[in-house]
N, C-alpha and C. Protein backbone atom coordinates (compact mmCIF):
# COMPACT_ATOMS: atom_id res chain seq x y z
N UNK A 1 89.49 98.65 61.16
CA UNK A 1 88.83 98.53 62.46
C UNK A 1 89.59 97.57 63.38
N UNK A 2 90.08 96.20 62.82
CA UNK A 2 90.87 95.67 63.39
C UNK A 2 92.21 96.28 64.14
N UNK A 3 92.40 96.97 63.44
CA UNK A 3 94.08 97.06 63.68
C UNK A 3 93.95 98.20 64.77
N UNK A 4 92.70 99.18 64.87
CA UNK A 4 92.37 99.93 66.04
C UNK A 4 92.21 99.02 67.12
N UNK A 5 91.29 98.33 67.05
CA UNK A 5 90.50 97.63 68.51
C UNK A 5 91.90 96.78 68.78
N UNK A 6 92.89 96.08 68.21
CA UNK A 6 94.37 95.59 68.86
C UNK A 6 95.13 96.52 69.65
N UNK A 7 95.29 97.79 68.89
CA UNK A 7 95.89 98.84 69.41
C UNK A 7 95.85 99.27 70.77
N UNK A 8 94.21 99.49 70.50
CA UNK A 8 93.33 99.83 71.80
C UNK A 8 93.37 98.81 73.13
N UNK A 9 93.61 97.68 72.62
CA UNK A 9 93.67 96.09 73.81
C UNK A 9 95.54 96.57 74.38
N UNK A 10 96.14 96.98 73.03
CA UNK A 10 97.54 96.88 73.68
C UNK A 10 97.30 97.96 74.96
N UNK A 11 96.97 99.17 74.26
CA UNK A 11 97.73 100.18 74.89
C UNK A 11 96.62 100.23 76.24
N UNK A 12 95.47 99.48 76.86
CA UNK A 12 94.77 98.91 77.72
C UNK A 12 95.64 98.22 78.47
N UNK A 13 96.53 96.97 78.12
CA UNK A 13 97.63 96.25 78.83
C UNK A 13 98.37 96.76 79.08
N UNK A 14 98.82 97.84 78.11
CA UNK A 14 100.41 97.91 78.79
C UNK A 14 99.98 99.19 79.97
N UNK A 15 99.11 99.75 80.02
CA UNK A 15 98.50 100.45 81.33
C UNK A 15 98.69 99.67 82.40
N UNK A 16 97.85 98.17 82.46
CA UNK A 16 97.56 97.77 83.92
C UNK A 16 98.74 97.41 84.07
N UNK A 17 99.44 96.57 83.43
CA UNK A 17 101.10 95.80 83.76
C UNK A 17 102.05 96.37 83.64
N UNK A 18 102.11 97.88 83.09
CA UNK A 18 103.02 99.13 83.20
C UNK A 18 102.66 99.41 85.01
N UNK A 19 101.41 99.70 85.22
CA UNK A 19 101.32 100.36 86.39
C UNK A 19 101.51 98.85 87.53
N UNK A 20 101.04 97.81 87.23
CA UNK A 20 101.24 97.05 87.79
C UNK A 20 103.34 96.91 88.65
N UNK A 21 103.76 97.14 87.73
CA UNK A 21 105.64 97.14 87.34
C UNK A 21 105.76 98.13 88.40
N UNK A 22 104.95 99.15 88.08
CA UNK A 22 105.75 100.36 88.61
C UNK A 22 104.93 100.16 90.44
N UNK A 23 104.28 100.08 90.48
CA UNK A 23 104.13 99.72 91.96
C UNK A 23 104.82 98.91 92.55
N UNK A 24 105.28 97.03 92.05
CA UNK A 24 105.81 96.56 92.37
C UNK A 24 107.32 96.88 92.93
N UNK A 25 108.09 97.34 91.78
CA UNK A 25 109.48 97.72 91.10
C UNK A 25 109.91 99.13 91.87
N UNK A 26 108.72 99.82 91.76
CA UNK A 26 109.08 101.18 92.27
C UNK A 26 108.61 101.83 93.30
N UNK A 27 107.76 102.09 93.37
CA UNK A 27 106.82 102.45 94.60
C UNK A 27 107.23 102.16 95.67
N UNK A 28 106.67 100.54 95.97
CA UNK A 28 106.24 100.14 97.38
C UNK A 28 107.47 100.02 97.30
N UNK A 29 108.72 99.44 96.93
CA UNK A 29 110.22 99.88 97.58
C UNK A 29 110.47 100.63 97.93
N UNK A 30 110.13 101.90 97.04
CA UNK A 30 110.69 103.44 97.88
C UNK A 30 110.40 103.69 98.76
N UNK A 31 108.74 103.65 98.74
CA UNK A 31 107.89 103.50 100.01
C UNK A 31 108.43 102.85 101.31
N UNK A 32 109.04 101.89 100.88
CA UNK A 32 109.35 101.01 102.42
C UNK A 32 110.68 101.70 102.35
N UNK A 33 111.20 102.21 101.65
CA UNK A 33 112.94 102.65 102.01
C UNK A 33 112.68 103.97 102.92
N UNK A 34 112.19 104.66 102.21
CA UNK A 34 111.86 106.40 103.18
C UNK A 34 110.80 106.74 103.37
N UNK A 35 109.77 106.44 104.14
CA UNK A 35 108.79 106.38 104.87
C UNK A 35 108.10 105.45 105.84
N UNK A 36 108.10 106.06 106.70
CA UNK A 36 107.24 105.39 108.11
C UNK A 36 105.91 105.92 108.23
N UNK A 37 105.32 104.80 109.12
CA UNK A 37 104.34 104.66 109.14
C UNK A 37 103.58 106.22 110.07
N UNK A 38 102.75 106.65 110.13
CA UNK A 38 101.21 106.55 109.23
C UNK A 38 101.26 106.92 107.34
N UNK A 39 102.58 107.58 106.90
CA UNK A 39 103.27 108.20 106.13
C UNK A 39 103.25 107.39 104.76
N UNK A 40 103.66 106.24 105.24
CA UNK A 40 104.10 105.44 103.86
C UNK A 40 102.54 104.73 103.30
N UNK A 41 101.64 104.04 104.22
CA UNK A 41 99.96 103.44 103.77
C UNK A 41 99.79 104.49 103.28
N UNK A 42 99.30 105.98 104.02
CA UNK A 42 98.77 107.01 103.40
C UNK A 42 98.94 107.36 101.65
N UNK A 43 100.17 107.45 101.69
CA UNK A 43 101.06 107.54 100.43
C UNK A 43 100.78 106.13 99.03
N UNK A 44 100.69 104.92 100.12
CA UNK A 44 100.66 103.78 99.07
C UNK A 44 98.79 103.87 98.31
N UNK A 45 97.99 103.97 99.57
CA UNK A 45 96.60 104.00 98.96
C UNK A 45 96.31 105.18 98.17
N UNK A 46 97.06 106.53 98.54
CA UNK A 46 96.38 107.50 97.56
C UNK A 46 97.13 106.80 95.89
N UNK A 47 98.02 106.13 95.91
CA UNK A 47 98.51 105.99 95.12
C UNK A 47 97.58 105.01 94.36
N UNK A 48 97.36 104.26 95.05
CA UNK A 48 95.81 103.09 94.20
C UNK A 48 94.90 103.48 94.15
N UNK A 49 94.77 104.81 94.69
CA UNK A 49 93.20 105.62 94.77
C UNK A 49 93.64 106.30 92.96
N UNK A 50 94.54 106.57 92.92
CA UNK A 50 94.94 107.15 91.43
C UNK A 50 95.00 106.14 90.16
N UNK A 51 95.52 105.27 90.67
CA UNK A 51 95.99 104.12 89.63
C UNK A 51 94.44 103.32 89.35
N UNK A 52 94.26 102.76 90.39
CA UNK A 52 92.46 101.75 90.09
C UNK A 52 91.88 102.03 88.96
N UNK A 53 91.36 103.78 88.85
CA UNK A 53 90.44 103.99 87.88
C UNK A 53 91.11 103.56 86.23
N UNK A 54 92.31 103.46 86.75
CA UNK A 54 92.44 103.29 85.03
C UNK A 54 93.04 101.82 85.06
N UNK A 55 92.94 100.84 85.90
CA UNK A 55 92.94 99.38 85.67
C UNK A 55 91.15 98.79 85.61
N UNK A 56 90.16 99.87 85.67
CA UNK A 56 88.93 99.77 85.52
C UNK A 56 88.94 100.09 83.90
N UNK A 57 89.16 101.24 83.79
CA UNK A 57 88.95 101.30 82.39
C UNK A 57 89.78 100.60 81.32
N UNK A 58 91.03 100.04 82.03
CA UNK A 58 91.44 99.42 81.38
C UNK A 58 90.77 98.13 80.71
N UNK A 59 90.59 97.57 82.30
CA UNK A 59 89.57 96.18 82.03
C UNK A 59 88.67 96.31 81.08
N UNK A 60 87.72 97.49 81.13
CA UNK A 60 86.31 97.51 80.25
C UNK A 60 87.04 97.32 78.99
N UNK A 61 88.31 98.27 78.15
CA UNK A 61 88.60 98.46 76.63
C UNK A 61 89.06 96.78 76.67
N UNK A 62 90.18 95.97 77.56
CA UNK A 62 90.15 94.82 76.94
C UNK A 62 89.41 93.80 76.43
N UNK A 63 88.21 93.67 77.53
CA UNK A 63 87.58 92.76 77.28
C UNK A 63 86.55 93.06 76.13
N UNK A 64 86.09 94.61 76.10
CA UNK A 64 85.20 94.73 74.82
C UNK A 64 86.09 94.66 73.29
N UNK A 65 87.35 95.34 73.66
CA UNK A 65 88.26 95.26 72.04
C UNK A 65 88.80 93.60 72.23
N UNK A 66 88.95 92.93 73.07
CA UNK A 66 89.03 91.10 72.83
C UNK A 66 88.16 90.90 72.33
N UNK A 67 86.93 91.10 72.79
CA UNK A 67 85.72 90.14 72.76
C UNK A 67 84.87 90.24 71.13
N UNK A 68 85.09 91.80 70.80
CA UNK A 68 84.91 92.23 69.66
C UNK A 68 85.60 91.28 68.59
N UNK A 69 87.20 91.76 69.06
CA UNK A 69 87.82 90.85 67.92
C UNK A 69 88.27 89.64 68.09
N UNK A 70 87.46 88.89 68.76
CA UNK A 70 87.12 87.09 68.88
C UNK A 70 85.78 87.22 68.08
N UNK A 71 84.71 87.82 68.37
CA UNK A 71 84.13 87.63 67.40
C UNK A 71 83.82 87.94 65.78
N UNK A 72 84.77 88.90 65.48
CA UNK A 72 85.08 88.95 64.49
C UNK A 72 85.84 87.97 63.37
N UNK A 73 86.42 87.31 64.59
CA UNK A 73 87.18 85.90 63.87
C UNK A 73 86.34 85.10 63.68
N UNK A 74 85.69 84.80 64.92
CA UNK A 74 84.77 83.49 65.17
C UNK A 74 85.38 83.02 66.37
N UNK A 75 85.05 82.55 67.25
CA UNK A 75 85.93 81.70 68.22
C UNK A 75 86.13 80.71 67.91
N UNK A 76 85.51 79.91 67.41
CA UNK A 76 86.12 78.48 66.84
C UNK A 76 87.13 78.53 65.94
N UNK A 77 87.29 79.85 65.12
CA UNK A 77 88.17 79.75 64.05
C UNK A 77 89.93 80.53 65.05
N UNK A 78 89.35 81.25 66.41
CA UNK A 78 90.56 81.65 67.11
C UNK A 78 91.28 80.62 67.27
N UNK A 79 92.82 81.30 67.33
CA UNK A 79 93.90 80.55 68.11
C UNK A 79 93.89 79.95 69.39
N UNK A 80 94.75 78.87 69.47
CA UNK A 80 93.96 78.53 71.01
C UNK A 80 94.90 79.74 72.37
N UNK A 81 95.95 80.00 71.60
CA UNK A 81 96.50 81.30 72.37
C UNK A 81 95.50 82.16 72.95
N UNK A 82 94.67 82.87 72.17
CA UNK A 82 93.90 83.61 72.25
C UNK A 82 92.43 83.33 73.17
N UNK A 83 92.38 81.95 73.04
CA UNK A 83 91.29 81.30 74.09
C UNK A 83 92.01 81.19 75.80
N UNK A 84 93.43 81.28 75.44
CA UNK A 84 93.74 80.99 76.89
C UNK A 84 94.45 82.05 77.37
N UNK A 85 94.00 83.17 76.70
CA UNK A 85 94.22 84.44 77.18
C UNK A 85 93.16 85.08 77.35
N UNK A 86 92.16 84.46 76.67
CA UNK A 86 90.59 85.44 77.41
C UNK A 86 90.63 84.66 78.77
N UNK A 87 90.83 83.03 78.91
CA UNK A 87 90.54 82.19 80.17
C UNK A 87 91.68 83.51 81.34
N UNK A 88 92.73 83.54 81.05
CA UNK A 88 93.59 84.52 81.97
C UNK A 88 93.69 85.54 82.08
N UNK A 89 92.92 86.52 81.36
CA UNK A 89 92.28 87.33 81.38
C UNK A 89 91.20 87.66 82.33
N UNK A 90 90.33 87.03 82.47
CA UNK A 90 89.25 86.73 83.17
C UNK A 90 89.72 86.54 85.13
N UNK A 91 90.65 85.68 84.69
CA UNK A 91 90.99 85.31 86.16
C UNK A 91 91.73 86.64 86.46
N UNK A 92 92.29 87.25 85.93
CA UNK A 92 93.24 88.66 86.40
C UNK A 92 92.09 90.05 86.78
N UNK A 93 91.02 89.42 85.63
CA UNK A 93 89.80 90.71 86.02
C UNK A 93 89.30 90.44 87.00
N UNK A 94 88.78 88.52 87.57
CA UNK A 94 88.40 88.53 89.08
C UNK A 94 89.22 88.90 90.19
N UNK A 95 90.64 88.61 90.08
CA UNK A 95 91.90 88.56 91.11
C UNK A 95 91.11 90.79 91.26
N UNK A 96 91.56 91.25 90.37
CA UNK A 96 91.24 92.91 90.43
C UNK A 96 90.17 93.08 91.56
N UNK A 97 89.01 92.43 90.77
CA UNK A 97 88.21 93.25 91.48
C UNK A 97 87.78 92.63 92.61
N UNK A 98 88.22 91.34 93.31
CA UNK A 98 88.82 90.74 94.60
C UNK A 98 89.25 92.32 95.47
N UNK A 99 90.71 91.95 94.74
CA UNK A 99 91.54 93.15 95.23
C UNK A 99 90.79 94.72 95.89
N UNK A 100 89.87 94.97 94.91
CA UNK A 100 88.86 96.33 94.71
C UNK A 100 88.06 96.01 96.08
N UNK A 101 87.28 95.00 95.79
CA UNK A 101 86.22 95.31 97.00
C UNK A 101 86.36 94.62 98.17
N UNK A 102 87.82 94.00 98.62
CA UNK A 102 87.87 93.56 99.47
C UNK A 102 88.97 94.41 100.19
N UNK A 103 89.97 94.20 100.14
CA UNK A 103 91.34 94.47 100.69
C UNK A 103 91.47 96.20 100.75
N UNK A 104 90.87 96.55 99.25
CA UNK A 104 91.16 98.27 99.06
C UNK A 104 90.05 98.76 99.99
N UNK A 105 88.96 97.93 100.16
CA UNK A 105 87.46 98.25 100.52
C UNK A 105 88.17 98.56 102.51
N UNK A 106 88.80 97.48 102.81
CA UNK A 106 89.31 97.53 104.07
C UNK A 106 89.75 98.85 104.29
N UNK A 107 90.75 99.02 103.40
CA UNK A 107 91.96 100.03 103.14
C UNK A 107 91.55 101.14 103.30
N UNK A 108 90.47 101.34 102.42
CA UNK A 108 89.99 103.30 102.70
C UNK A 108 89.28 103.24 103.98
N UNK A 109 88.57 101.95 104.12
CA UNK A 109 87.49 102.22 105.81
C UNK A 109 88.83 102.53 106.73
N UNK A 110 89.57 101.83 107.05
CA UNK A 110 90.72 102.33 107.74
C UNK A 110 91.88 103.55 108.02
N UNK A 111 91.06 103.95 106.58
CA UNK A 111 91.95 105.48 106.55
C UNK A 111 91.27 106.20 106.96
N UNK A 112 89.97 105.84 106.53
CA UNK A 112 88.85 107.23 107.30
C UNK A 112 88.71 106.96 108.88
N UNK A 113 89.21 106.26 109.13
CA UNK A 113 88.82 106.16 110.93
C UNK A 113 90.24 106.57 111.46
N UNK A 114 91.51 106.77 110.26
CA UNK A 114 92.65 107.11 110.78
C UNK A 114 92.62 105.81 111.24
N UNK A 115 92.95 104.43 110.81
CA UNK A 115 93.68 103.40 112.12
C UNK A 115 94.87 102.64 111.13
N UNK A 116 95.60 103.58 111.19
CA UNK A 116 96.96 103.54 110.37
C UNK A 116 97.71 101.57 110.36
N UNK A 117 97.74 101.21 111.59
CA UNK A 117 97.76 99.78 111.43
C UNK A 117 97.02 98.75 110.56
N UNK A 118 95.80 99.23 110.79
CA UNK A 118 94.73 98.72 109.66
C UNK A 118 94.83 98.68 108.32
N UNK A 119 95.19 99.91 108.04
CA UNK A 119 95.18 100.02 106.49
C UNK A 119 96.48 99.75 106.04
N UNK A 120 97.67 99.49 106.83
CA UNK A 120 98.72 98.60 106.23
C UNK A 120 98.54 97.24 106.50
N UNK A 121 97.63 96.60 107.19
CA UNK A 121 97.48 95.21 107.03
C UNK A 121 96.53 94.98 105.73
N UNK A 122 95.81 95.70 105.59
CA UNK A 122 95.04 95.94 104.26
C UNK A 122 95.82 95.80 102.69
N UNK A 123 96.13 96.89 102.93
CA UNK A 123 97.61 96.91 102.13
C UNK A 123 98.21 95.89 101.68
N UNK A 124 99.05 94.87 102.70
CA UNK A 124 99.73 94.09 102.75
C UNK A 124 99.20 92.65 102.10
N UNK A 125 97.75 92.57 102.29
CA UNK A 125 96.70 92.00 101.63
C UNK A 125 96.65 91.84 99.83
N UNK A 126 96.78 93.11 99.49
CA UNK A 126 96.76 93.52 98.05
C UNK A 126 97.96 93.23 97.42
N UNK A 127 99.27 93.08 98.01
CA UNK A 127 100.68 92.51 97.59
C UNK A 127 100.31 91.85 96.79
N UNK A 128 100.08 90.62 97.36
CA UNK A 128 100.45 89.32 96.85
C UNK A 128 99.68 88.97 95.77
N UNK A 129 98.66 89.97 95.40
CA UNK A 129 97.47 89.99 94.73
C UNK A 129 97.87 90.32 93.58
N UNK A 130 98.79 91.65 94.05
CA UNK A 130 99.46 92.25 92.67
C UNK A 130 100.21 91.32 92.16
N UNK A 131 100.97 90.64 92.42
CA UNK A 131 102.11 89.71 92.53
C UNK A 131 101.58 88.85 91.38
N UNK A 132 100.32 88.46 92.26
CA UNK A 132 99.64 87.08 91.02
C UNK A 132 99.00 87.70 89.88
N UNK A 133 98.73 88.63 89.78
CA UNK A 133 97.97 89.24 88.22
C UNK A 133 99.29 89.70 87.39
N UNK A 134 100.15 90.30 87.88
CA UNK A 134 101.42 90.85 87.12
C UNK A 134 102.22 89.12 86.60
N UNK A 135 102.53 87.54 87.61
CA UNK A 135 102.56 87.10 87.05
C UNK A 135 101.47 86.43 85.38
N UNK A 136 100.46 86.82 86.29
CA UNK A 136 98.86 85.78 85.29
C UNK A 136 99.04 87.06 84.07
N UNK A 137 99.81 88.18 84.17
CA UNK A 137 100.27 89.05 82.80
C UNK A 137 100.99 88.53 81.91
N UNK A 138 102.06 88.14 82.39
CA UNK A 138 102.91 87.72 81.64
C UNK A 138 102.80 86.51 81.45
N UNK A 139 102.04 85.55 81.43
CA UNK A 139 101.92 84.14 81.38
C UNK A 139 100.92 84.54 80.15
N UNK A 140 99.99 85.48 80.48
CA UNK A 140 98.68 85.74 79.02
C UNK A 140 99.94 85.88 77.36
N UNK A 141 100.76 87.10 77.79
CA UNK A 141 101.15 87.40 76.74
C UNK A 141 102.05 86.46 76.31
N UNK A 142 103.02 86.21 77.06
CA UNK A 142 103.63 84.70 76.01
C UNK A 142 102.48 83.75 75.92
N UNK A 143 101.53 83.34 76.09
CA UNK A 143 100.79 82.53 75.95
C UNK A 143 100.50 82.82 74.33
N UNK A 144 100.10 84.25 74.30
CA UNK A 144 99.16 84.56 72.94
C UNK A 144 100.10 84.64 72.30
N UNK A 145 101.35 84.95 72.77
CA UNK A 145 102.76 84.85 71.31
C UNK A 145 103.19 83.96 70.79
N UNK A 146 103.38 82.92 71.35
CA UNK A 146 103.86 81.42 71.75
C UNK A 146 102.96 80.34 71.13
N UNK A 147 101.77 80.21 71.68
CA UNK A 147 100.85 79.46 71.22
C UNK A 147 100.29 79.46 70.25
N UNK A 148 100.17 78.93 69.06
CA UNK A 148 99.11 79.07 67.84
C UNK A 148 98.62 78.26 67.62
């Protein structure tokens, strides 16, 4: 059962910080290389309109296959790695859903009224957002590798 519910946490992470990469790395560069505007927002939000649902479901399998197997240990008997990866964990699930109901929340009202300026200032909003959860990613996982 263990060695499922880890599995299940990995292949949960490497979703959001795979897709996280590939927006950063790939996307919104291309995006800004060959496309103009109303063209390129349009393009970037359907693209988070695709991606979100599965940094949602992602969230739900981590925190229930963590939380499961913290208590299966005990938390007192966890690593402190593992305590300061649920703590950054947590902050990456608020930074999300920040991201979700604020900035994206902007983002689609702006697409439906068509006000193409809008929803790239919206947009532009969610950067830096990504920025800080993709770092608060990689700070979790060396944390939990690193730390014992």
């Amino acid at each position: 059962m263990t060695a499922l519910l880890v599995f299940l946490h990995l292949v949960a992470a490497v979703i959001w910080m795979g897709g996280m990469a590939f927006i950063l790395f790939a996307m919104r560069p291309a995006a800004f290389a060959l496309l103009q505007p109303p063209v390129r927002p349009q393009f970037m939000l359907a693209t988070l309109q695709r991606f979100f649902p599965l940094v949602w479901l992602s969230i739900a399998v981590i925190l229930i296959s963590g939380l499961i197997i913290m208590l299966q240990v005990g938390f007192a008997q966890a690593p402190v790695g593992w305590h300061a990866m649920l703590g950054i964990g947590l902050v990456m699930m608020a930074v999300f859903a920040h991201i979700y109901f604020a900035p994206f929340r902007r983002a689609r009202q702006a697409a439906s009224r068509q006000d193409w300026p809008a929803l790239g200032r919206a947009l532009e909003q969610i950067h830096p957002l990504v920025v800080l959860n993709f770092t608060l990613g990689w700070i979790a996982i060396a944390v939990v590798l690193l730390w014992h």
